[in-house]
N, C-alpha and C. Protein backbone atom coordinates (compact mmCIF):
# COMPACT_ATOMS: atom_id res chain seq x y z
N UNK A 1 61.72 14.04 61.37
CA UNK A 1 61.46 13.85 59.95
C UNK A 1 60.09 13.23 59.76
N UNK A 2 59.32 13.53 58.44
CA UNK A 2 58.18 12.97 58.31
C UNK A 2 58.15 12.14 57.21
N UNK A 3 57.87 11.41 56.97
CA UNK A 3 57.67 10.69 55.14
C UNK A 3 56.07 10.47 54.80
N UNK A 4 55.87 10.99 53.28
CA UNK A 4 54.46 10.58 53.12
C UNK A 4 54.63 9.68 52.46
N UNK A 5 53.82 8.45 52.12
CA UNK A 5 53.66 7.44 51.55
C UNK A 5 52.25 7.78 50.59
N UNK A 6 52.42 8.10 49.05
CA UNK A 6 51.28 8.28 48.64
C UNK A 6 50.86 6.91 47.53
N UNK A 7 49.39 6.89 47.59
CA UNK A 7 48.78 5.18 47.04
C UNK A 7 47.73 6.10 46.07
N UNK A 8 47.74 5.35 45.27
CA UNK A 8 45.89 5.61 44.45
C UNK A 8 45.82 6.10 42.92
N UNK A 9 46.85 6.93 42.46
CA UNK A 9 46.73 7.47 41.41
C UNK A 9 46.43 6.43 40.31
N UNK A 10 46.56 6.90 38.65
CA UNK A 10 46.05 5.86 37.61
C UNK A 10 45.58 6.72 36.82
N UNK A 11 45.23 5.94 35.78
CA UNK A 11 44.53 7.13 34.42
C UNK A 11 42.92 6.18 34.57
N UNK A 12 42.25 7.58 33.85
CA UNK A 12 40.82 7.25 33.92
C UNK A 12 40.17 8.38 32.90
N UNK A 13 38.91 7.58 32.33
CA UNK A 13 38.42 8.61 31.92
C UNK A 13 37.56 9.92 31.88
N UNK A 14 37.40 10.88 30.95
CA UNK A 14 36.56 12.41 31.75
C UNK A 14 35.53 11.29 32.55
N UNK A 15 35.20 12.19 33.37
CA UNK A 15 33.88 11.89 34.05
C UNK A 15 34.02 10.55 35.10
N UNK A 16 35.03 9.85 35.23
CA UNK A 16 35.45 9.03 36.39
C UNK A 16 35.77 9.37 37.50
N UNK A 17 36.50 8.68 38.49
CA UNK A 17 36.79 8.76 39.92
C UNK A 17 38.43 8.02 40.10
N UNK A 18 38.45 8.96 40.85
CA UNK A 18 39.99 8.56 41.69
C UNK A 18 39.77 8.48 43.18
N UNK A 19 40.30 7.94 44.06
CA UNK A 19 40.62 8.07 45.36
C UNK A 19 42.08 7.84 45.26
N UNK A 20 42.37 8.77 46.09
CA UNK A 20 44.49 9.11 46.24
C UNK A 20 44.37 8.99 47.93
N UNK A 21 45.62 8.39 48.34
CA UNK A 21 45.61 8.19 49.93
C UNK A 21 47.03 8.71 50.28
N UNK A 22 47.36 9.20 51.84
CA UNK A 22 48.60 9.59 51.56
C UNK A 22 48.57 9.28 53.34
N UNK A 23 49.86 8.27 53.50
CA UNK A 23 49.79 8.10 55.00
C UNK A 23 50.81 8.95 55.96
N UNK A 24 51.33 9.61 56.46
CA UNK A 24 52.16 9.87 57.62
C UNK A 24 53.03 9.39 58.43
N UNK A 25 54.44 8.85 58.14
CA UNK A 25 54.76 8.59 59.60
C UNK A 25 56.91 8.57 59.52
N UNK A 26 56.99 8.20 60.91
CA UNK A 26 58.15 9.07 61.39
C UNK A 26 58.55 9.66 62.60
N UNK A 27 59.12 10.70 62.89
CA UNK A 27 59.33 10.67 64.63
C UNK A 27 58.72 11.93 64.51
N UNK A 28 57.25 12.35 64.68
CA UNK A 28 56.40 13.58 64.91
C UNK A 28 55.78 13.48 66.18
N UNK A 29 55.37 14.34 66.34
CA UNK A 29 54.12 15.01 67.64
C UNK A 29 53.13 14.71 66.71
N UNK A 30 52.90 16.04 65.99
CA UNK A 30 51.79 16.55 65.44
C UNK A 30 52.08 17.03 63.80
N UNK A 31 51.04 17.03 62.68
CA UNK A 31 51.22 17.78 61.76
C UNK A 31 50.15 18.16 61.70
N UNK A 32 50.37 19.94 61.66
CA UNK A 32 48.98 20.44 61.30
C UNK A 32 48.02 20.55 60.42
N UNK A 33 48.80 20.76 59.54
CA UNK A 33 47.87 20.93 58.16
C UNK A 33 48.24 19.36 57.02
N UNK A 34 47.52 18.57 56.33
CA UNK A 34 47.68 17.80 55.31
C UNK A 34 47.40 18.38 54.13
N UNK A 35 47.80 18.63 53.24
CA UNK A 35 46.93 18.52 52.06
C UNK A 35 47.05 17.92 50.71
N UNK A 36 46.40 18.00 49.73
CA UNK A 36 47.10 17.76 48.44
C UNK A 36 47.59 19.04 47.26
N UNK A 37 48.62 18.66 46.69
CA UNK A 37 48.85 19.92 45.42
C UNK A 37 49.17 19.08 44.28
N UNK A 38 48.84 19.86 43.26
CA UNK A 38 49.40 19.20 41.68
C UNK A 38 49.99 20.12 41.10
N UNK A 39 50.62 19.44 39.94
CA UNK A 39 51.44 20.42 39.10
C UNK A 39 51.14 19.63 37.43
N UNK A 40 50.93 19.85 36.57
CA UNK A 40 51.07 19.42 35.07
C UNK A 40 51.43 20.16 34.60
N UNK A 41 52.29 19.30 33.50
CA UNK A 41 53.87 19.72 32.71
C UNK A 41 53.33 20.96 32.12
N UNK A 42 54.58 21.87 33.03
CA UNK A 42 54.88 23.12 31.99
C UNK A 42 53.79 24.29 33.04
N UNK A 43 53.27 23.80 33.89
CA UNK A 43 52.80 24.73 35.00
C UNK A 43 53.05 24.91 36.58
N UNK A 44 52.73 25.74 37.34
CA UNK A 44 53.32 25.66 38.86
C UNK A 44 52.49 24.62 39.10
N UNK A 45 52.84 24.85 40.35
CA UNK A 45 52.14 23.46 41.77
C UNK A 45 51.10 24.64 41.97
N UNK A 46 50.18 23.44 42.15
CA UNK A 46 49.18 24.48 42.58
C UNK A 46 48.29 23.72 43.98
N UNK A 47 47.30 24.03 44.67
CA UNK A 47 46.73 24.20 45.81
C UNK A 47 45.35 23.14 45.34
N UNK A 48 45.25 22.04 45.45
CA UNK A 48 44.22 20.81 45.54
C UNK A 48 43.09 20.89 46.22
N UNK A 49 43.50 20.70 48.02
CA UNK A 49 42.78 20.89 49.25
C UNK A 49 43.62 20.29 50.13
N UNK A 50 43.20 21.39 51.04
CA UNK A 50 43.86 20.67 52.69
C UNK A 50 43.37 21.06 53.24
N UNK A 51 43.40 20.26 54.94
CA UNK A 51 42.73 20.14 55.87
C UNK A 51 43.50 19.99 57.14
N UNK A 52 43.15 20.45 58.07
CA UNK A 52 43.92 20.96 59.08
C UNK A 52 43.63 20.33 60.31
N UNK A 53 44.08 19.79 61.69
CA UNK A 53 44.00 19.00 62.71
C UNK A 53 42.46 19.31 63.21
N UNK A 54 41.67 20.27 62.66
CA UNK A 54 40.94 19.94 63.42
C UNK A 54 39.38 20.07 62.31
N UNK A 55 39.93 19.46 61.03
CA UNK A 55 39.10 19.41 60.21
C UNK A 55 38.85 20.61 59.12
N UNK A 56 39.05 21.39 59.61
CA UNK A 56 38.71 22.70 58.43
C UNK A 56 39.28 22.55 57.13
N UNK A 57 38.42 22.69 56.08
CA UNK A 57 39.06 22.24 54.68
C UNK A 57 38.78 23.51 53.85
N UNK A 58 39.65 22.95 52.90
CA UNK A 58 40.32 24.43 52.37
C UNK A 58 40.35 23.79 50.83
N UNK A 59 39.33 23.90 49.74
CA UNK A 59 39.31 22.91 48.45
C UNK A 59 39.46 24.16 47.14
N UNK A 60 40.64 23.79 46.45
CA UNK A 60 40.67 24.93 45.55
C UNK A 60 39.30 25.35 44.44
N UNK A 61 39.35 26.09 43.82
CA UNK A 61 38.42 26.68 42.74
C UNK A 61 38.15 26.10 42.17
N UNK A 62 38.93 25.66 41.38
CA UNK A 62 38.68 23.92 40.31
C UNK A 62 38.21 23.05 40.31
N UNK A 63 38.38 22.28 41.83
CA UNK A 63 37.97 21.36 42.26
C UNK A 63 37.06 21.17 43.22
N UNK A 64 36.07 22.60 43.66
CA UNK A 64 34.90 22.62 44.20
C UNK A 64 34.15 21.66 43.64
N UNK A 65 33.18 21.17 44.69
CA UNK A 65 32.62 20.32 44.58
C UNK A 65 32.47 19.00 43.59
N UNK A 66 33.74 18.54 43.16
CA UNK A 66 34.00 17.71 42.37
C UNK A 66 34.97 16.56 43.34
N UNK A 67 36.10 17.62 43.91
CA UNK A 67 37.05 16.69 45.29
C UNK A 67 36.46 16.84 46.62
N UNK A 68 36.74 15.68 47.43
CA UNK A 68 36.59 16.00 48.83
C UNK A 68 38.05 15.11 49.38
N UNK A 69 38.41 16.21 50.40
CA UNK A 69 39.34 16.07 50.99
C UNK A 69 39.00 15.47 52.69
N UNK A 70 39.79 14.27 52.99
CA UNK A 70 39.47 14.14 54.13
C UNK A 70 40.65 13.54 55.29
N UNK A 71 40.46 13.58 56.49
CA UNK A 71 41.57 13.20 56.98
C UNK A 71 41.07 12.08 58.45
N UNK A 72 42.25 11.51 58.94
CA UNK A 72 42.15 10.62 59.69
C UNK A 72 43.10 10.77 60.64
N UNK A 73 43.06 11.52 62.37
CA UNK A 73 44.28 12.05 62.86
C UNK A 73 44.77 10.64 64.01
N UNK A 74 43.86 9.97 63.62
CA UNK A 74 44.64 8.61 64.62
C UNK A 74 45.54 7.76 63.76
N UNK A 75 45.50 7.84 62.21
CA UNK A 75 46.10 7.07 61.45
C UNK A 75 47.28 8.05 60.40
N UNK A 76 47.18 9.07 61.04
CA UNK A 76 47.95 10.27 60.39
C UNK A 76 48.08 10.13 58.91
N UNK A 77 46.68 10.11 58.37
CA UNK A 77 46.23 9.97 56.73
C UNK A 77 45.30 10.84 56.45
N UNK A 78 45.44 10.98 55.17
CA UNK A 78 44.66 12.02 54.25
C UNK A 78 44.17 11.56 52.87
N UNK A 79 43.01 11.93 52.95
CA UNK A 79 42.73 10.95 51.50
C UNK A 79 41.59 11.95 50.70
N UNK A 80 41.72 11.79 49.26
CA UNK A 80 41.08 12.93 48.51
C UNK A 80 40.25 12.26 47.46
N UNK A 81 38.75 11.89 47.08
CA UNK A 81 37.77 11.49 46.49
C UNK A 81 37.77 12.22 45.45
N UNK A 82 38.17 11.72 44.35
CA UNK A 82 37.60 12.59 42.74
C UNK A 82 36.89 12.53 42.16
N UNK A 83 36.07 13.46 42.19
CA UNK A 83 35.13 12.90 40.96
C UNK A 83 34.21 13.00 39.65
N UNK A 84 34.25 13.37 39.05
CA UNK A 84 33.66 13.87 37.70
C UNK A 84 35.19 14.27 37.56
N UNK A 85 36.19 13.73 37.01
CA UNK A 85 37.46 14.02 36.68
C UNK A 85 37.13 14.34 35.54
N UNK A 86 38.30 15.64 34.79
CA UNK A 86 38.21 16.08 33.40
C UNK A 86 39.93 15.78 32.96
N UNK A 87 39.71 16.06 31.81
CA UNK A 87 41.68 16.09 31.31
C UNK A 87 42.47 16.77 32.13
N UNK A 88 41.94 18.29 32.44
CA UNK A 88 42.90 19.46 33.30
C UNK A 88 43.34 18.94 34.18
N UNK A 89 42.47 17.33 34.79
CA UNK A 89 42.86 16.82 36.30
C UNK A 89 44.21 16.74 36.22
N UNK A 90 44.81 16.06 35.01
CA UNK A 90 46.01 15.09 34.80
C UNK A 90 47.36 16.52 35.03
N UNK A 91 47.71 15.65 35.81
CA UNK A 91 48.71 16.30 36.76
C UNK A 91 49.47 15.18 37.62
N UNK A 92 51.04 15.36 37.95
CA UNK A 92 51.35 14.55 39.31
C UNK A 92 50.69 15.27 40.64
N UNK A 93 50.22 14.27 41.64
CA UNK A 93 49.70 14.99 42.49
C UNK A 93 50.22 14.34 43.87
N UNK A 94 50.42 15.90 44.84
CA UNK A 94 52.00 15.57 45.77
C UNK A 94 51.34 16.21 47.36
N UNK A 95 50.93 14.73 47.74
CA UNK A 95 50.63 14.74 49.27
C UNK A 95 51.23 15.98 50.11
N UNK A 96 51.27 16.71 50.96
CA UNK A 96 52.24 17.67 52.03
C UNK A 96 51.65 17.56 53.23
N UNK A 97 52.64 18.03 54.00
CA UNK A 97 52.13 17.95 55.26
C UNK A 97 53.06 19.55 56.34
N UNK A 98 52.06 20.16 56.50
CA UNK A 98 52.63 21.56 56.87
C UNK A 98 52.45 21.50 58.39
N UNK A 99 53.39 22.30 58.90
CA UNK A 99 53.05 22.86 60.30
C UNK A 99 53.56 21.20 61.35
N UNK A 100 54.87 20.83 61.00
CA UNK A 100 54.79 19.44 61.45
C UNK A 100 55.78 19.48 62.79
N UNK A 101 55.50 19.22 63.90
CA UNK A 101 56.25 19.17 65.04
C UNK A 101 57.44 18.29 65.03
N UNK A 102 58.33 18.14 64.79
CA UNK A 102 58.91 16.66 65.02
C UNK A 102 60.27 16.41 66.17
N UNK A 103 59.74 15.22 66.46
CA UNK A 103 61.04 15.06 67.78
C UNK A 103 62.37 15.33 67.65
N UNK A 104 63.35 15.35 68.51
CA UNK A 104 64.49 16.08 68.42
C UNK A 104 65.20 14.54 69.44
N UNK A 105 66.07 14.90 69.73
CA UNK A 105 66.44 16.50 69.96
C UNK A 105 67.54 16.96 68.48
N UNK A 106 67.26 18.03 68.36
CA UNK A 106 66.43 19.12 69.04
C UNK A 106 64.68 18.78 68.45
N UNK A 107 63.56 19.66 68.66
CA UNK A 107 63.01 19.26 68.03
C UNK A 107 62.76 20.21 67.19
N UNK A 108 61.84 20.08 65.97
CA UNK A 108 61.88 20.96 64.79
C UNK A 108 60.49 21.18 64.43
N UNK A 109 60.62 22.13 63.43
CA UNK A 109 59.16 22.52 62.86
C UNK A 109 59.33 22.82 61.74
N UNK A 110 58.40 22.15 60.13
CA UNK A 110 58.55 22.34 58.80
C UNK A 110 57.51 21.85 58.72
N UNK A 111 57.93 21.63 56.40
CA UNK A 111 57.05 20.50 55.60
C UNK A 111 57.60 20.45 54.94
N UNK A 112 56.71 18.86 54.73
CA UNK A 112 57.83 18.01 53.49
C UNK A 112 56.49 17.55 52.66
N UNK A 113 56.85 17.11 51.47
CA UNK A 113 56.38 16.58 50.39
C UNK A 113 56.26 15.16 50.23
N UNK A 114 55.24 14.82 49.70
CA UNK A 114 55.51 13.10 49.14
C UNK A 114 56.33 13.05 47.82
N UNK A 115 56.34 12.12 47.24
CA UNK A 115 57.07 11.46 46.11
C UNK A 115 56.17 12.05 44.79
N UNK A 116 55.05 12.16 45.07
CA UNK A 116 53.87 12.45 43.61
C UNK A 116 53.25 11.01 42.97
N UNK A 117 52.30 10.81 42.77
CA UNK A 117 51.45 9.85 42.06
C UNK A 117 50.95 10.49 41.37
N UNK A 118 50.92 10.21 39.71
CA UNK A 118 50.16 10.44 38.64
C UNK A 118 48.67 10.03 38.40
N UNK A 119 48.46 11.33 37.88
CA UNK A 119 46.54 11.23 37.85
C UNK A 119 46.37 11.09 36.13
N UNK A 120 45.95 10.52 35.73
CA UNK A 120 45.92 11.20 33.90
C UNK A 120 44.62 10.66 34.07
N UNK A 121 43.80 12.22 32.95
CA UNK A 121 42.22 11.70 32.83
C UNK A 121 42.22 11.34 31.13
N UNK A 122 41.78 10.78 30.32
CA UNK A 122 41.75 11.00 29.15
C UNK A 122 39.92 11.45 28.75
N UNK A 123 40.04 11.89 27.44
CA UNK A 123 38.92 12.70 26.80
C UNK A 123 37.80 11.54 26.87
């Protein structure tokens, strides 16, 4: 099993900054991929950025060059820099962690979700 522990969210206004942190831990090997996703009311989850064990990042359309996604594989954390936030930001936004080895016996392979921390930007 894995649990994310996510820290950071808050309201802020257009054109501010967030940092969101999301830690890892539990009886794993390895998780491959981290990333972040959001969802605001009344739309899917959608694709933030993630980053994968050996760094490769993957930052949606939206949030080009506005987020940076980054990770830390000795502290099994992931953490995502916002910045020039607009209203659209405001969303709950829900740590994952894909591709996750975990001890057994037996042992297993999935992903799980964090809890969600709220982002709200106002105008």
């Amino acid at each position: 099993q894995v649990q994310l522990a996510e820290s950071g969210g808050g309201s802020v206004q257009a054109g501010g900054s967030l940092r969101l942190s999301c830690t890892a831990s539990g009886n794993f090997y390895s998780i491959k991929t981290l990333g972040w996703y959001r969802q605001a009311p009344g739309a899917e989850r959608e694709l933030v950025a993630t980053v994968d064990e050996r760094g490769i990042k993957n930052h949606g359309v939206s949030v080009e060059g506005r987020f940076t996604i980054s990770r830390d594989n000795a502290r099994n954390s992931v953490s995502l820099e916002m910045h020039n936030l607009k209203p659209e930001d405001t969303a709950v936004y829900y740590c994952s962690a894909a591709g996750a080895w975990t001890r057994g016996p037996p042992d297993g392979w999935g992903g799980y979700w964090g809890q969600g921390t709220q982002v709200t930007v106002s105008p």
